[in-house]
PDB file of N, CA and C in Angstrom:
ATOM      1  N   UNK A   1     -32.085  -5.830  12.371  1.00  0.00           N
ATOM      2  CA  UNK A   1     -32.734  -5.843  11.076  1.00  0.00           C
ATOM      3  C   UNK A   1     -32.946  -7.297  10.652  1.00  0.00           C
ATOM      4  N   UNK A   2     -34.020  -7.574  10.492  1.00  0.00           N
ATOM      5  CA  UNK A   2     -34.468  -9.539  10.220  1.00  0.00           C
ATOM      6  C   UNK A   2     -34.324  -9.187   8.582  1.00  0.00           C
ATOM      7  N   UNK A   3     -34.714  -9.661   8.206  1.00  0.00           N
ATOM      8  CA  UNK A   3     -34.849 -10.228   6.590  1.00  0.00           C
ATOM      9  C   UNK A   3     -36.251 -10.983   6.501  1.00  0.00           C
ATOM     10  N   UNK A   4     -37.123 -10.567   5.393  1.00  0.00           N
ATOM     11  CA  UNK A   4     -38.361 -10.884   5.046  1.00  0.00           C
ATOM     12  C   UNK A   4     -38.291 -12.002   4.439  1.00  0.00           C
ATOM     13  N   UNK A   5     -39.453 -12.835   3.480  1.00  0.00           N
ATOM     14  CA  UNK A   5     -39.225 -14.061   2.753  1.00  0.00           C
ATOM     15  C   UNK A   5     -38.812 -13.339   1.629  1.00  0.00           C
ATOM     16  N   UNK A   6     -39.049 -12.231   1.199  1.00  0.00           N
ATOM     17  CA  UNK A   6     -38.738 -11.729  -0.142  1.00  0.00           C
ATOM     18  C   UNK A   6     -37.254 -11.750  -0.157  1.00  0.00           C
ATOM     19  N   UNK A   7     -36.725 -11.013   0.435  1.00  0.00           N
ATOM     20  CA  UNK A   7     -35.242 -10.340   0.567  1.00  0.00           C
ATOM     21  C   UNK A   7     -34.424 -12.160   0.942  1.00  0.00           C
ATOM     22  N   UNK A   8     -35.038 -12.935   1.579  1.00  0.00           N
ATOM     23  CA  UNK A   8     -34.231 -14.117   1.549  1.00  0.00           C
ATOM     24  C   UNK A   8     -34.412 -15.040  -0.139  1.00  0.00           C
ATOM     25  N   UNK A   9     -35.252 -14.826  -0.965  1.00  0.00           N
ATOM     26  CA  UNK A   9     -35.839 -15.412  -2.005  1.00  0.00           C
ATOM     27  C   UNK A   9     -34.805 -14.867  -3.217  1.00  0.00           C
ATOM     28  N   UNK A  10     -34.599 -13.259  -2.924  1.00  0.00           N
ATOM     29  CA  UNK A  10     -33.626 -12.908  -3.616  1.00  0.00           C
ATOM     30  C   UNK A  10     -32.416 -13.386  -3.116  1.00  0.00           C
ATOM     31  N   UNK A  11     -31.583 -13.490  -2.359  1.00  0.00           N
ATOM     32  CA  UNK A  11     -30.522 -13.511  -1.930  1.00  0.00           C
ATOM     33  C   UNK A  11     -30.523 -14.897  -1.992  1.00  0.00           C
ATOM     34  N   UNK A  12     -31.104 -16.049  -2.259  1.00  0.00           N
ATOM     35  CA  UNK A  12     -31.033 -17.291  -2.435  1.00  0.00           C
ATOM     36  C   UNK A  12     -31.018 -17.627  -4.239  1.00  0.00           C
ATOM     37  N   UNK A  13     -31.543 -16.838  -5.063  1.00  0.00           N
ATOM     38  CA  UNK A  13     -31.775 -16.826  -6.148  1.00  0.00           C
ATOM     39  C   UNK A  13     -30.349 -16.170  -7.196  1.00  0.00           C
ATOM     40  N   UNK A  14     -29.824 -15.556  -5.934  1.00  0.00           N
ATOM     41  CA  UNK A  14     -28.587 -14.605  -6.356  1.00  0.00           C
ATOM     42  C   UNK A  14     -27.183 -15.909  -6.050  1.00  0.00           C
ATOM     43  N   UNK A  15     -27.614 -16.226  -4.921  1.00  0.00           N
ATOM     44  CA  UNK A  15     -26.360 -17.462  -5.317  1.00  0.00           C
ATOM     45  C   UNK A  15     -26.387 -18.222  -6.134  1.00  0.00           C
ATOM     46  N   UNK A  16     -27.805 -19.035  -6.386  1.00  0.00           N
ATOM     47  CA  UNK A  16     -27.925 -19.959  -7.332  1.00  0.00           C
ATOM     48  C   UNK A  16     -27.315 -19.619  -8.498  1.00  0.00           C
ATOM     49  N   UNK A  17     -27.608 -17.914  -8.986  1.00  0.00           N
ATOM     50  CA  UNK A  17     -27.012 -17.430 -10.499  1.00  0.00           C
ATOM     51  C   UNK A  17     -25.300 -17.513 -10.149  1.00  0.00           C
ATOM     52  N   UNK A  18     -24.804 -17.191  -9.451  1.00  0.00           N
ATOM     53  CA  UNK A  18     -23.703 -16.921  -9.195  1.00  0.00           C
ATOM     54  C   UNK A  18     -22.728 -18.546  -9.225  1.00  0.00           C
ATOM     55  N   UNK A  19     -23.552 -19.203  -8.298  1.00  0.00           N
ATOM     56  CA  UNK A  19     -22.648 -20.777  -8.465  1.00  0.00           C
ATOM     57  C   UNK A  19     -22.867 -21.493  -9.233  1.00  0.00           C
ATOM     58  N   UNK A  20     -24.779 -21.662  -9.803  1.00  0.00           N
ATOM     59  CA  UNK A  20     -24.761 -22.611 -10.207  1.00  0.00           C
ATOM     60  C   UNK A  20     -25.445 -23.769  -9.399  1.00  0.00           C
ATOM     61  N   UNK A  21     -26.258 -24.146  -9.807  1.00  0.00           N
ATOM     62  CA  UNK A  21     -27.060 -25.637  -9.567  1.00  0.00           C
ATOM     63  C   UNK A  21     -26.159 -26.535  -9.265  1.00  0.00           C
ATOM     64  N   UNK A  22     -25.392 -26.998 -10.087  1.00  0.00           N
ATOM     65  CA  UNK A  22     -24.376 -27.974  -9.860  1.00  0.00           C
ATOM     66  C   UNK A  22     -23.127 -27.992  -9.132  1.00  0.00           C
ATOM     67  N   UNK A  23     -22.730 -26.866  -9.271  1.00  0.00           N
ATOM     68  CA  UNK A  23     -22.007 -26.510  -7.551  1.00  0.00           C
ATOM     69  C   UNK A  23     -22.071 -26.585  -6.157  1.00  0.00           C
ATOM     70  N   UNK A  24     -23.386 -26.207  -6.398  1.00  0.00           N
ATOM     71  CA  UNK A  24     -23.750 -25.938  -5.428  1.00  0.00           C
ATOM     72  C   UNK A  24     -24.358 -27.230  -4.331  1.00  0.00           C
ATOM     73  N   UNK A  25     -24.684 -28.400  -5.600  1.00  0.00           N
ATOM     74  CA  UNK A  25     -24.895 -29.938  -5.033  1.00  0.00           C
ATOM     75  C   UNK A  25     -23.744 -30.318  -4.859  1.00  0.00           C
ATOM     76  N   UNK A  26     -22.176 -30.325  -5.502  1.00  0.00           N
ATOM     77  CA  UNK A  26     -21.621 -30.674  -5.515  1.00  0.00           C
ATOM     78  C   UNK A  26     -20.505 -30.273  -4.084  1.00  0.00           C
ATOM     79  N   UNK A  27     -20.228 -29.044  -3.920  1.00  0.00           N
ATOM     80  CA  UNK A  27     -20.452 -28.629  -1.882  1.00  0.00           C
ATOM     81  C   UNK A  27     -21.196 -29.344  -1.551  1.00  0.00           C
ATOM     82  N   UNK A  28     -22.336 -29.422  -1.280  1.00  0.00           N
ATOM     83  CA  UNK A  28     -22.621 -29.683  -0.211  1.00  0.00           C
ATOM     84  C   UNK A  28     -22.639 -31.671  -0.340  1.00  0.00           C
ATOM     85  N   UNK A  29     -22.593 -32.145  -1.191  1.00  0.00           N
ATOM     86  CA  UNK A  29     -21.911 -33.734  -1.089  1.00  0.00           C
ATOM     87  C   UNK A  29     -20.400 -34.077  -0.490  1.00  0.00           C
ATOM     88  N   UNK A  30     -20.172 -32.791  -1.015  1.00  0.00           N
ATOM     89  CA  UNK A  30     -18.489 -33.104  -0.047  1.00  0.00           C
ATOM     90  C   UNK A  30     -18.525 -32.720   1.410  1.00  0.00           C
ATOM     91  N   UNK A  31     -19.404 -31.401   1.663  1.00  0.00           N
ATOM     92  CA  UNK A  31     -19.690 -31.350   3.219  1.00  0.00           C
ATOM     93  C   UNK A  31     -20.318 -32.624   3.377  1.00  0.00           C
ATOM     94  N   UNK A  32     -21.228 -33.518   3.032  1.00  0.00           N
ATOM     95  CA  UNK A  32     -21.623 -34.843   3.783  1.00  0.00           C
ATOM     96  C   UNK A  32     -20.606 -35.844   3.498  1.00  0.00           C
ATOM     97  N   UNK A  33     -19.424 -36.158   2.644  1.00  0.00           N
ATOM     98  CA  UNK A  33     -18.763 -36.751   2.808  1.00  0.00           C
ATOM     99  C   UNK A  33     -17.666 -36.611   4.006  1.00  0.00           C
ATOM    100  N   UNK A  34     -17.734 -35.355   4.052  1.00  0.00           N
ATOM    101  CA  UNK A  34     -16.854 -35.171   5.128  1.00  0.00           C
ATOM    102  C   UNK A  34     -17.119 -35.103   6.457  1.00  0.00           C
ATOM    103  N   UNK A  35     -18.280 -34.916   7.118  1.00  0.00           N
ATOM    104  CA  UNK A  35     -19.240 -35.336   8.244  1.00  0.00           C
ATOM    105  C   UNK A  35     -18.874 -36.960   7.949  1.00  0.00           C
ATOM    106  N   UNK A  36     -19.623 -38.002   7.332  1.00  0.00           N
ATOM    107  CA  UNK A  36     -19.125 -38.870   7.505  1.00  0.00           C
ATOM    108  C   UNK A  36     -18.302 -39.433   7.868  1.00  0.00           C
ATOM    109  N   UNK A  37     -17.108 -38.624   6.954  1.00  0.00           N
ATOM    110  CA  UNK A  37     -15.349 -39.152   7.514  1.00  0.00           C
ATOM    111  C   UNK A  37     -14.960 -39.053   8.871  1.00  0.00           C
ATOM    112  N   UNK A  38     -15.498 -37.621   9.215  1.00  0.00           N
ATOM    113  CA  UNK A  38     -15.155 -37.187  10.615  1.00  0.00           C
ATOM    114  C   UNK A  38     -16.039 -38.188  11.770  1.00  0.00           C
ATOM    115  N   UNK A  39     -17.456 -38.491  11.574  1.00  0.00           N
ATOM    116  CA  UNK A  39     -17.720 -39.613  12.301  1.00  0.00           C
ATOM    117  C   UNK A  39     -17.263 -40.556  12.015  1.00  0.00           C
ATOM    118  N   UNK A  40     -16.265 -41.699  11.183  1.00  0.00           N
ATOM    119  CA  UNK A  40     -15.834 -42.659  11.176  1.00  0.00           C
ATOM    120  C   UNK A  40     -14.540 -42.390  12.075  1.00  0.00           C
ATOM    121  N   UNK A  41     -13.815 -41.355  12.114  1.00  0.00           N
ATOM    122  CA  UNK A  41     -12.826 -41.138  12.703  1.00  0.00           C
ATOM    123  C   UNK A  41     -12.831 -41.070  13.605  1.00  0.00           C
ATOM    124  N   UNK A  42     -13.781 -40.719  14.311  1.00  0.00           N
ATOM    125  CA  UNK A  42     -14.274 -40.350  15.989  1.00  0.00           C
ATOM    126  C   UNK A  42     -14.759 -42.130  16.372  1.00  0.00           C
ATOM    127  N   UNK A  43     -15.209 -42.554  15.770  1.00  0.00           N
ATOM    128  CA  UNK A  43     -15.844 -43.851  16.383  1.00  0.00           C
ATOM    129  C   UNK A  43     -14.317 -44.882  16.318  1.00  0.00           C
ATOM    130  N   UNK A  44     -13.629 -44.822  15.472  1.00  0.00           N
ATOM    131  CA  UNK A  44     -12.151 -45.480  14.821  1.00  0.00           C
ATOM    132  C   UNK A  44     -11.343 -44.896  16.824  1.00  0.00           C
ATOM    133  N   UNK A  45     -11.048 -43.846  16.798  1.00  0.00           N
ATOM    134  CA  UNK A  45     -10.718 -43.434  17.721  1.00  0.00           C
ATOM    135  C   UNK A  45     -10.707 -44.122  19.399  1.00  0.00           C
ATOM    136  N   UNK A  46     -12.282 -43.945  19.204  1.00  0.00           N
ATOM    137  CA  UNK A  46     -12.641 -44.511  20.585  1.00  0.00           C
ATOM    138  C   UNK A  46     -12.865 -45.673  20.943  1.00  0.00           C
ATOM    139  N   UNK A  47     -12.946 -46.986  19.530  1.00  0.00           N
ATOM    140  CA  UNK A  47     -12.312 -48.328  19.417  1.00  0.00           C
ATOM    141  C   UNK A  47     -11.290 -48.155  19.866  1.00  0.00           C
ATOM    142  N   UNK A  48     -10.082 -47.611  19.818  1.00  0.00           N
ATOM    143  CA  UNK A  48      -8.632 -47.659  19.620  1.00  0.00           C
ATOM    144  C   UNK A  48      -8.293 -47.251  21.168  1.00  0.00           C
ATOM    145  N   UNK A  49      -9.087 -46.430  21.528  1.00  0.00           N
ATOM    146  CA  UNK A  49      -8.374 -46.136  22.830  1.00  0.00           C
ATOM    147  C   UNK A  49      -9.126 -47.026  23.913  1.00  0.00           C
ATOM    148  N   UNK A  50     -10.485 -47.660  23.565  1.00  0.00           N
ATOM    149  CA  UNK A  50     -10.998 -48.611  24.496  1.00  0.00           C
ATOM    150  C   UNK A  50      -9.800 -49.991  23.970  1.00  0.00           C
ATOM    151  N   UNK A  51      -9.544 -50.560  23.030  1.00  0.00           N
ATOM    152  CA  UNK A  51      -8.625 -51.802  23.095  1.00  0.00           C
ATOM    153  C   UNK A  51      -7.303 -52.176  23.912  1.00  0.00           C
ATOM    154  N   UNK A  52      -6.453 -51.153  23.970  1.00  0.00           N
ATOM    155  CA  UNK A  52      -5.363 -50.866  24.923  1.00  0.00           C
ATOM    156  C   UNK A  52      -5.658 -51.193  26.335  1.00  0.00           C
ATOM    157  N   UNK A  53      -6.679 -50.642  26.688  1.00  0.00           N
ATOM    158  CA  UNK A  53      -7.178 -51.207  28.416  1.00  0.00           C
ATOM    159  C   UNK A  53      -7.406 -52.939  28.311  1.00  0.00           C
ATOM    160  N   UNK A  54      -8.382 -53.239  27.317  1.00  0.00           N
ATOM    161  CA  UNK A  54      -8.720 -54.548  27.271  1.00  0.00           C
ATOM    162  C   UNK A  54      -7.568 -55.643  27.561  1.00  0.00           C
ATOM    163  N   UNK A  55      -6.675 -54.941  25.952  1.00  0.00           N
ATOM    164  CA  UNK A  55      -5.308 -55.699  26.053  1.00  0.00           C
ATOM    165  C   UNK A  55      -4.675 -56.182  27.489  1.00  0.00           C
ATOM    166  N   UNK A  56      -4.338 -55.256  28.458  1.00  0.00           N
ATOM    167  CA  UNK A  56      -3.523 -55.238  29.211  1.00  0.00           C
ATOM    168  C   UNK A  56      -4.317 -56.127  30.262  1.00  0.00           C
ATOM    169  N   UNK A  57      -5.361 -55.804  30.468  1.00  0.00           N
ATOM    170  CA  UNK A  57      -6.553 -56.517  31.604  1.00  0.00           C
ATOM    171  C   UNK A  57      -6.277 -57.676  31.086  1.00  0.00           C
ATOM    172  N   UNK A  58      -6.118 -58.590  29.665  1.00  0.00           N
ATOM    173  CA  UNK A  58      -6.715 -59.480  29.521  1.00  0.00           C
ATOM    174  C   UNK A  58      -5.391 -61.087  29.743  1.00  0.00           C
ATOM    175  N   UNK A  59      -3.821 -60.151  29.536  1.00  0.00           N
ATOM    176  CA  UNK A  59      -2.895 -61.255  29.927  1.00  0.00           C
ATOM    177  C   UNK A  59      -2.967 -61.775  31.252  1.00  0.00           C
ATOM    178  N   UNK A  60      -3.386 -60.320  32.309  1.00  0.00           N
ATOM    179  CA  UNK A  60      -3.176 -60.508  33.869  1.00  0.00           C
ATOM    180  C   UNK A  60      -4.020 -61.793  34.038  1.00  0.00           C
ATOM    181  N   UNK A  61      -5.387 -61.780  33.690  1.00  0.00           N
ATOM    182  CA  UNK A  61      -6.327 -62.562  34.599  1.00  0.00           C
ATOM    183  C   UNK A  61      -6.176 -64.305  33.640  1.00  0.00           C
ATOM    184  N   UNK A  62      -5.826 -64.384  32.668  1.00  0.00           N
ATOM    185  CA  UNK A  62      -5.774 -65.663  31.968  1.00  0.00           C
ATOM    186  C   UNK A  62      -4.131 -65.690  32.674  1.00  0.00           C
ATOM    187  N   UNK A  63      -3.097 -65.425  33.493  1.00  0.00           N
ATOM    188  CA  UNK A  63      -2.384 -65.583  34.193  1.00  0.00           C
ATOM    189  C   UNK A  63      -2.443 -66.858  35.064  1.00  0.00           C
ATOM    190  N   UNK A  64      -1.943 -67.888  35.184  1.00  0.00           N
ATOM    191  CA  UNK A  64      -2.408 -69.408  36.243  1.00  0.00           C
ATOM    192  C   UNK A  64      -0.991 -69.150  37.453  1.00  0.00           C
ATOM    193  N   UNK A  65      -1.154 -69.562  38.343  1.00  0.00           N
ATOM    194  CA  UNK A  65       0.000 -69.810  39.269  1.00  0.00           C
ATOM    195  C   UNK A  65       1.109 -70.606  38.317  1.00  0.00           C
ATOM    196  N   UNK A  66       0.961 -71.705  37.787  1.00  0.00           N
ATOM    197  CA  UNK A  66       2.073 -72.646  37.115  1.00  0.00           C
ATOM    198  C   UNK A  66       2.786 -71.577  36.001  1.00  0.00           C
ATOM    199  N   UNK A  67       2.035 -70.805  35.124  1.00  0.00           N
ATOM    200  CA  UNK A  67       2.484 -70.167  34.630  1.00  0.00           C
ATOM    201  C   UNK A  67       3.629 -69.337  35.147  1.00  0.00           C
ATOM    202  N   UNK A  68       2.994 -68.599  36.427  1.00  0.00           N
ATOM    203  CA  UNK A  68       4.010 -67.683  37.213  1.00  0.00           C
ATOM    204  C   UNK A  68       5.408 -68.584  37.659  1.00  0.00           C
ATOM    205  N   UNK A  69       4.917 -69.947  37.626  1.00  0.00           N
ATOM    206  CA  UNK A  69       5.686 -70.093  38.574  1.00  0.00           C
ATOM    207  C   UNK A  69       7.263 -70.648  37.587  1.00  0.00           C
ATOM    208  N   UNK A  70       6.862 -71.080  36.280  1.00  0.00           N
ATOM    209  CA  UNK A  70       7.383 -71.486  35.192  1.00  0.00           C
ATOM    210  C   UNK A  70       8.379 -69.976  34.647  1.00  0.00           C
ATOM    211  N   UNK A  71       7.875 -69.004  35.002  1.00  0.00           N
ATOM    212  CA  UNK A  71       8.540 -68.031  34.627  1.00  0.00           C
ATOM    213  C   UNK A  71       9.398 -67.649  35.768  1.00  0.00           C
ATOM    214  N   UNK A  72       9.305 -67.506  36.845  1.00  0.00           N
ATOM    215  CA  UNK A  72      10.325 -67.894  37.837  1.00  0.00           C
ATOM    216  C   UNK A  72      11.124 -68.500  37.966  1.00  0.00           C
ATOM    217  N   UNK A  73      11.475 -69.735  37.834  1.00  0.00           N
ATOM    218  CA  UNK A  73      12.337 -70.562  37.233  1.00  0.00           C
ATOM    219  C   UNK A  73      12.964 -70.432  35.974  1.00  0.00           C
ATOM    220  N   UNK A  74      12.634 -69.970  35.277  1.00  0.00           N
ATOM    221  CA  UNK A  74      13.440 -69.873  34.109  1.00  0.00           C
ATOM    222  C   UNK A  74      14.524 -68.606  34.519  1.00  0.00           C
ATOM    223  N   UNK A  75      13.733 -67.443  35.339  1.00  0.00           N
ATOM    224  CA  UNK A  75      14.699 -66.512  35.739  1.00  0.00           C
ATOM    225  C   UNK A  75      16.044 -67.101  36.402  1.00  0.00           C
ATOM    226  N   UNK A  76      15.607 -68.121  37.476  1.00  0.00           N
ATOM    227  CA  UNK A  76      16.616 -68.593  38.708  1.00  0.00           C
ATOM    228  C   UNK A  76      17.727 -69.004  38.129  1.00  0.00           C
ATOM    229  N   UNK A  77      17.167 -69.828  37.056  1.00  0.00           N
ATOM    230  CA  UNK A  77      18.273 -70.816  36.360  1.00  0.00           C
ATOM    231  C   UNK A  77      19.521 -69.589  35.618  1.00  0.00           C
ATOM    232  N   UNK A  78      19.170 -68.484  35.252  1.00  0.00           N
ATOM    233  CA  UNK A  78      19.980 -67.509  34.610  1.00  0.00           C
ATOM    234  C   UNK A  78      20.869 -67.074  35.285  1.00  0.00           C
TER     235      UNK A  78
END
């Protein structure tokens, strides 16, 4: 059973009486605030889990032999 333009015209006209104009903007600003949030959170996310790799990659290779070798010695001496 589809629904005509009439039968949707009523049934759109029937919420409006029922919520209200201003309700009814006022849903659906919080559904887009909250899409928003949820994409800031998702992008926040996948910053966060790409930095951790970076981190770790980034002591190894700025690593020099003297360095290594300075930390070796400090062990021996213990």
């Amino acid at each position: 059973m589809s629904f005509g333009p009439w039968q949707l015209a009523i049934i759109a006209l029937l919420i409006l009486v029922l919520f209200g104009r201003g309700k009814i903007s006022e849903m659906m600003g919080d559904f887009g605030k909250g899409i928003k949030s949820f994409k800031k959170g998702m992008t926040e996310e996948e910053k966060a889990d790409a930095e951790p790799s970076q981190q770790i990659e980034a002591p190894a290779q700025d690593a020099t032999p003297e360095a290594k070798s300075t930390v070796q010695s400090t062990d021996s001496s213990k």
